[in-house]
Protein backbone atom coordinates (compact mmCIF):
# COMPACT_ATOMS: atom_id res chain seq x y z
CA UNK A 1 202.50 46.86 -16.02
CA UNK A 2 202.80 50.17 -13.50
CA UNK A 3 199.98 50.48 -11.72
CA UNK A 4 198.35 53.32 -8.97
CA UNK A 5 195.62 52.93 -7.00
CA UNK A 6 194.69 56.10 -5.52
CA UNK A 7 193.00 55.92 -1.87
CA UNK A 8 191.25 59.28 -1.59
CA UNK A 9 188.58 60.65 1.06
CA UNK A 10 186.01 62.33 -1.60
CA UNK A 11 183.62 64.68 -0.21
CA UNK A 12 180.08 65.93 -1.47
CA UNK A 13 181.01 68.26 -4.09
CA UNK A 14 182.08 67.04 -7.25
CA UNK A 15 183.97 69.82 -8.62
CA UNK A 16 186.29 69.32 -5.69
CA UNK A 17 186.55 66.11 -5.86
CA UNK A 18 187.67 66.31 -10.00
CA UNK A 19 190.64 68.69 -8.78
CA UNK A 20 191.46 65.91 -5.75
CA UNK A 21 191.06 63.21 -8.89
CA UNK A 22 192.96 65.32 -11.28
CA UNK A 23 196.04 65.85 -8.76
CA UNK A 24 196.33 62.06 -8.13
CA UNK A 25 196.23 61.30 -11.88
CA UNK A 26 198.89 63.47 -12.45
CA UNK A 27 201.10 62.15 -9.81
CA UNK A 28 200.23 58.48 -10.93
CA UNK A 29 201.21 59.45 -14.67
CA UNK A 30 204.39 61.28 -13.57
CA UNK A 31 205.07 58.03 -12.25
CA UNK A 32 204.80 56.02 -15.12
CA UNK A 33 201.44 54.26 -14.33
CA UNK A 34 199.59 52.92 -17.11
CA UNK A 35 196.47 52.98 -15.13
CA UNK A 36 195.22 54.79 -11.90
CA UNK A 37 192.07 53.24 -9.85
CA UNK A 38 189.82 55.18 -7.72
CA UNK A 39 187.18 54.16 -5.71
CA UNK A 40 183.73 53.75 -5.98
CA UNK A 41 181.55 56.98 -4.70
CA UNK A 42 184.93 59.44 -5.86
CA UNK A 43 182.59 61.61 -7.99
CA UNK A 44 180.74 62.20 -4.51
CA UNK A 45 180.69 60.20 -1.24
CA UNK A 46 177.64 58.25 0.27
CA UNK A 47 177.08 60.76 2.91
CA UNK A 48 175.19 62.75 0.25
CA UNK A 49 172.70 61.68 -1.81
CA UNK A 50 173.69 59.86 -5.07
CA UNK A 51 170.83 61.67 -6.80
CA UNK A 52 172.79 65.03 -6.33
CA UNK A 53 175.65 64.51 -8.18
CA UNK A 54 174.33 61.92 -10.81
CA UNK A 55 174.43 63.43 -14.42
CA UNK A 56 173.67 61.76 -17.96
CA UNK A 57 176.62 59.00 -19.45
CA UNK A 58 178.38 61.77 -20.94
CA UNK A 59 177.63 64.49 -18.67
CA UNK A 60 180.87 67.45 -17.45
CA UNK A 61 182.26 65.29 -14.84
CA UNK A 62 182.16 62.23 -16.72
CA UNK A 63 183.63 64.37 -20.35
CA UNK A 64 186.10 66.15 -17.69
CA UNK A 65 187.56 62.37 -16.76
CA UNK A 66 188.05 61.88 -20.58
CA UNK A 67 190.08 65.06 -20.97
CA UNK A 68 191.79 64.72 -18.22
CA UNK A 69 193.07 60.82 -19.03
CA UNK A 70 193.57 61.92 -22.42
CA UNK A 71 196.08 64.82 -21.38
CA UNK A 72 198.46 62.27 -19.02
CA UNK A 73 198.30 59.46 -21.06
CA UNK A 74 196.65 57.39 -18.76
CA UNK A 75 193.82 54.99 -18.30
CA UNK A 76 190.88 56.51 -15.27
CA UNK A 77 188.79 54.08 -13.84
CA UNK A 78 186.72 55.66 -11.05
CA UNK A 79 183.18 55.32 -9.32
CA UNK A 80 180.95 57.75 -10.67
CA UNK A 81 176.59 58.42 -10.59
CA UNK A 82 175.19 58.19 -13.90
CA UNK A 83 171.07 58.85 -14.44
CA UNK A 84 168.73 58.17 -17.28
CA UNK A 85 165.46 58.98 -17.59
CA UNK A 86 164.32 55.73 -18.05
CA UNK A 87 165.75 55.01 -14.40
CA UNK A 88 162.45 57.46 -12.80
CA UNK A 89 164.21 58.92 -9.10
CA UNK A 90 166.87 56.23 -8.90
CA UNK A 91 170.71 56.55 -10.55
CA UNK A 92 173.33 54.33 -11.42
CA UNK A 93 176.11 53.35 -9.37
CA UNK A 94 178.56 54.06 -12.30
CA UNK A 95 182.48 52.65 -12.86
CA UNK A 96 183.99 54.75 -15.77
CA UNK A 97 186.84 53.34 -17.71
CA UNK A 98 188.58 55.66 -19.72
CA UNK A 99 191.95 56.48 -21.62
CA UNK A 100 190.79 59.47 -23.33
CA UNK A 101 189.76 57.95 -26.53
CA UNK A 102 188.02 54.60 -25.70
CA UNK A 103 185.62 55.01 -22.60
CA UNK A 104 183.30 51.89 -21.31
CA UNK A 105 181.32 52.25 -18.24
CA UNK A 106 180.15 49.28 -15.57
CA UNK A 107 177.16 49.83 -13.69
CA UNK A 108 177.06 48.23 -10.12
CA UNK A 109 175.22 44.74 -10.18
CA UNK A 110 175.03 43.96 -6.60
CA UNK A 111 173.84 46.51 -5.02
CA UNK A 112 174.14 46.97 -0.67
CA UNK A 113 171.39 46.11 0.73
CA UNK A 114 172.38 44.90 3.80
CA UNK A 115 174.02 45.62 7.37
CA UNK A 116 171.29 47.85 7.90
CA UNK A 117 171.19 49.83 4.57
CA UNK A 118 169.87 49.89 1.27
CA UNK A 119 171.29 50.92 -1.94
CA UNK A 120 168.38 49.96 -3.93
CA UNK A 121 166.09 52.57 -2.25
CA UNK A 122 168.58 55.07 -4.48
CA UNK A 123 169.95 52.97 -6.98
CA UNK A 124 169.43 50.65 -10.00
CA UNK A 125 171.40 47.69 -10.33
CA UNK A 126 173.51 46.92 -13.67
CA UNK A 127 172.88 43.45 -15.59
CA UNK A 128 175.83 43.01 -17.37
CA UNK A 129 179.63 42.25 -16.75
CA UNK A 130 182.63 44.52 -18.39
CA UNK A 131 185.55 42.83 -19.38
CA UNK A 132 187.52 45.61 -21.19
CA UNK A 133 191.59 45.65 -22.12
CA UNK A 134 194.13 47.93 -20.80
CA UNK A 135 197.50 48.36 -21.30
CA UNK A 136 196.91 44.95 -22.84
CA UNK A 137 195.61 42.93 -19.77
CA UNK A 138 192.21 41.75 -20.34
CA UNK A 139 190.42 43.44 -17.28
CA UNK A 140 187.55 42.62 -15.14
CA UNK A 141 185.39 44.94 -13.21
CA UNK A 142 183.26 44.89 -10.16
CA UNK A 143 182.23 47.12 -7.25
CA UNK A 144 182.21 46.93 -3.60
CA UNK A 145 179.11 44.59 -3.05
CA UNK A 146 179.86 42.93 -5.61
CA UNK A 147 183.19 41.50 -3.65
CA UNK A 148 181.27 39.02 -1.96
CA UNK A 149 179.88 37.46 -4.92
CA UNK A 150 182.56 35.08 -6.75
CA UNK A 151 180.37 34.26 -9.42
CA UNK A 152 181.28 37.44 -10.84
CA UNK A 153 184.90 37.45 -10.61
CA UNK A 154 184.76 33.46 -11.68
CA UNK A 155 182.62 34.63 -15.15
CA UNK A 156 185.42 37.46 -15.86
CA UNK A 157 188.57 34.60 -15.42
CA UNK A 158 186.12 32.25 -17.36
CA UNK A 159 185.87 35.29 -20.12
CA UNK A 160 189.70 35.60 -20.51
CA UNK A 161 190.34 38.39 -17.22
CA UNK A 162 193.80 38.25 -16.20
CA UNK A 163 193.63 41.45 -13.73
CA UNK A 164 190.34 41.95 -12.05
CA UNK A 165 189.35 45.67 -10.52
CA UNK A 166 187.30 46.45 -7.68
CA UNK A 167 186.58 49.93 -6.23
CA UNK A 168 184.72 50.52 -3.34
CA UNK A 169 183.39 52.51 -0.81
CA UNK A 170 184.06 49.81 2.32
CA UNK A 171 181.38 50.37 5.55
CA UNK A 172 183.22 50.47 8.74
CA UNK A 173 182.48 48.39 11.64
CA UNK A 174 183.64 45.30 13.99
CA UNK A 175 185.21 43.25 11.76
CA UNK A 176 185.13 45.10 8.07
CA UNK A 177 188.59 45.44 7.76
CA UNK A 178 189.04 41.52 8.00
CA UNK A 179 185.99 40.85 5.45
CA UNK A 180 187.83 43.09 3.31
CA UNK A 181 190.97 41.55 3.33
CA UNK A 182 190.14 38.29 3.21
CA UNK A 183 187.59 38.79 0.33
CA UNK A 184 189.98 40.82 -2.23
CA UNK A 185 192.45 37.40 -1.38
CA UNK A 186 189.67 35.46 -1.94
CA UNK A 187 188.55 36.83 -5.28
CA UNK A 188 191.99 36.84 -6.75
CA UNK A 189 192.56 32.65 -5.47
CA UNK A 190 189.08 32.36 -6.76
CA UNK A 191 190.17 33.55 -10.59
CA UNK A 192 194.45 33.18 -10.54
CA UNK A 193 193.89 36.72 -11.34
CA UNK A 194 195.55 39.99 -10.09
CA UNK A 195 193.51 41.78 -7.87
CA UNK A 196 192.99 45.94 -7.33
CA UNK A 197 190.98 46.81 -4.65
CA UNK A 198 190.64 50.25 -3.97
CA UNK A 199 188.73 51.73 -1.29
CA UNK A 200 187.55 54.69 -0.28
CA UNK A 201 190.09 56.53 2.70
CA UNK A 202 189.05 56.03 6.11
CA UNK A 203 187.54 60.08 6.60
CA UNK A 204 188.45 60.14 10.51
CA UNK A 205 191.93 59.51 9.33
CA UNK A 206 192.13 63.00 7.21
CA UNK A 207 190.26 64.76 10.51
CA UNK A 208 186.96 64.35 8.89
CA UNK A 209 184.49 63.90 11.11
CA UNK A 210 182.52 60.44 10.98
CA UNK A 211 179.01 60.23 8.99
CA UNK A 212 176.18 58.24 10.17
CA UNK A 213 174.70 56.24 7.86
CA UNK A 214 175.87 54.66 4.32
CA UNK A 215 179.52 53.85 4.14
CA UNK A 216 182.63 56.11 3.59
CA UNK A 217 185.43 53.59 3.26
CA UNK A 218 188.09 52.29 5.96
CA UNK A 219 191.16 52.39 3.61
CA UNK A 220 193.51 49.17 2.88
CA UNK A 221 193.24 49.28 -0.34
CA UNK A 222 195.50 46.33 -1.83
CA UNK A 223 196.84 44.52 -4.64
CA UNK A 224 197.02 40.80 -4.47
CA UNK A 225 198.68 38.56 -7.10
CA UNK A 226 196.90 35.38 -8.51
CA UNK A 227 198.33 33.51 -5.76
CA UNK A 228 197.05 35.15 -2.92
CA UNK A 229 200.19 37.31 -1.85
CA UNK A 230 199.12 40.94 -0.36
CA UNK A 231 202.34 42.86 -2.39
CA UNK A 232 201.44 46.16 -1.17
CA UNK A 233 198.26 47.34 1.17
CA UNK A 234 197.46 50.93 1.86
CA UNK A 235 196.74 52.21 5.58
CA UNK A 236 193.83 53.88 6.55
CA UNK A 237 194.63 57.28 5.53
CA UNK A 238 194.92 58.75 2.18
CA UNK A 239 197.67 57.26 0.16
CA UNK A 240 198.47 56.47 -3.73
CA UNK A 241 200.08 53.10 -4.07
CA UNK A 242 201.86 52.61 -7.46
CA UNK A 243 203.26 49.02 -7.60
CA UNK A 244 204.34 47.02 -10.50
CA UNK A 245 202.90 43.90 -11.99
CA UNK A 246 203.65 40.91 -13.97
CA UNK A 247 200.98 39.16 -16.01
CA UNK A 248 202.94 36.53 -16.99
CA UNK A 249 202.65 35.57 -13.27
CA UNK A 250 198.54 35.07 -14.35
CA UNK A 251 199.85 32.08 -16.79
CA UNK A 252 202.49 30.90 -13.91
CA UNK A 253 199.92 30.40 -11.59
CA UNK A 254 197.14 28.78 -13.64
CA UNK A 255 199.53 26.26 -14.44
CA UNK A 256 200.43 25.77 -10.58
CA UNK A 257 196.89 26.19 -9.46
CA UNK A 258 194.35 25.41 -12.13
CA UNK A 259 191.56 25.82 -10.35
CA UNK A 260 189.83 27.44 -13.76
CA UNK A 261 190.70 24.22 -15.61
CA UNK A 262 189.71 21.81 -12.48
CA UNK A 263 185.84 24.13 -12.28
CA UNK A 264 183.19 20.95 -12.24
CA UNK A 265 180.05 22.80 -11.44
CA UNK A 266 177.57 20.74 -9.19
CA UNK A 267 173.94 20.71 -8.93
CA UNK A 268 172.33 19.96 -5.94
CA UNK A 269 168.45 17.88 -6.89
């Protein structure tokens, strides 16, 4: 299985950020990728408002994606804002999966309320997992925050996951780059599962001038096997990684390492 993640710097405008997404697609197709990630926040970055680029489920951006996967042959799964009116002043933080004729959509559970900021003030958390096939790997899902929660990724190897996905939109500061590293290892020794983690560009690394205030990604995106092994990590800068997979390695390395078939869960009185 070929696949791309593509590490992009989105801005706040999300017409320009479809042609970025729509260049990178193309590329990743042309390459023979049977899926291309993006990262959380690619519709429009954090540095804006969620609420001004949030549109309905199947709203233009969102029906643009579809087209677009539809045309390459391709499966899209990239961080979008979704509203409904049920949700009052508040959006969803919004992971469309697409290949132009079947199109599921995650909506961020854990949401980042912490190091100083809060998600929730602008955003309504998901309750429910997506496990979804492509290419014929039984995929998991997650977002960002959600990294640092294994339950998660545990539930989607428990569910039948053998590739887990993770787009993000990574704060900077001392130390992020490490937590980020060590947590996309983590999650994929957690689960014996591949892992994608793609993460918004570093901006100061395109000459994009830093933004105070909610995150705008530090690069490194990275694709670790079910054992642990970084096979290919992204820089800071923009970059489209296309690496190939094995999932037969998934079955090699539950048989090595069952730590799925060893689980005894523990409750403390």
């Amino acid at each position: 299985m070929r696949v791309a993640l593509a590490q992009i710097t989105s801005g706040p405008e999300p017409a320009a950020n479809l042609t970025l997404l729509t260049s990178q697609a193309e590329e990743a197709a042309a390459a023979g990728a049977a899926v291309v990630v993006f990262p959380e926040a690619t519709m429009s970055w954090f540095a804006t408002n969620p609420r001004h680029a949030a549109e309905p489920v199947d709203g233009p951006w969102s029906a643009a994606v579809v087209a677009i996967a539809a045309r390459l042959g391709i499966t899209v799964v990239v961080g979008t804002f979704t509203r409904t009116e049920q949700d009052g002043d508040r959006v969803r933080n919004t992971l469309l999966v697409t290949d132009g004729h079947r199109t599921s959509r995650y909506d961020k559970i854990h949401l980042f309320d912490a190091f100083g900021q809060r998600e929730s003030d602008a955003v309504v958390p998901g309750t429910a997992p997506l496990l979804e096939t492509i290419d014929g790997v039984r995929t998991g899902l997650a977002t960002c925050y959600d990294l640092r929660f294994p339950e998660l990724y545990k539930g989607h190897a428990l569910a039948g996951a053998e590739l887990i996905i993770t787009p993000a939109s990574w704060g900077a500061g001392p130390g992020k780059v490490e937590m980020w590293r060590t947590l996309a290892i983590a999650r994929a020794l957690d689960t014996t599962c591949w892992h994608l983690a793609c993460g918004q560009a570093d901006p100061s690394a395109s000459g994009i001038e830093a933004q105070a205030g909610p995150p705008t990604g530090i690069g490194h995106s990275m694709v670790v096997s079910p054992l642990g092994e970084v096979v290919a990590e992204a820089g800071a800068g923009p970059e489209l990684l296309i690496v190939d997979i094995d999932p037969d390695a998934v079955v090699q390395a539950r048989e090595s390492l069952p730590v799925l078939a060893n689980t005894r869960l523990i409750h403390a009185d």
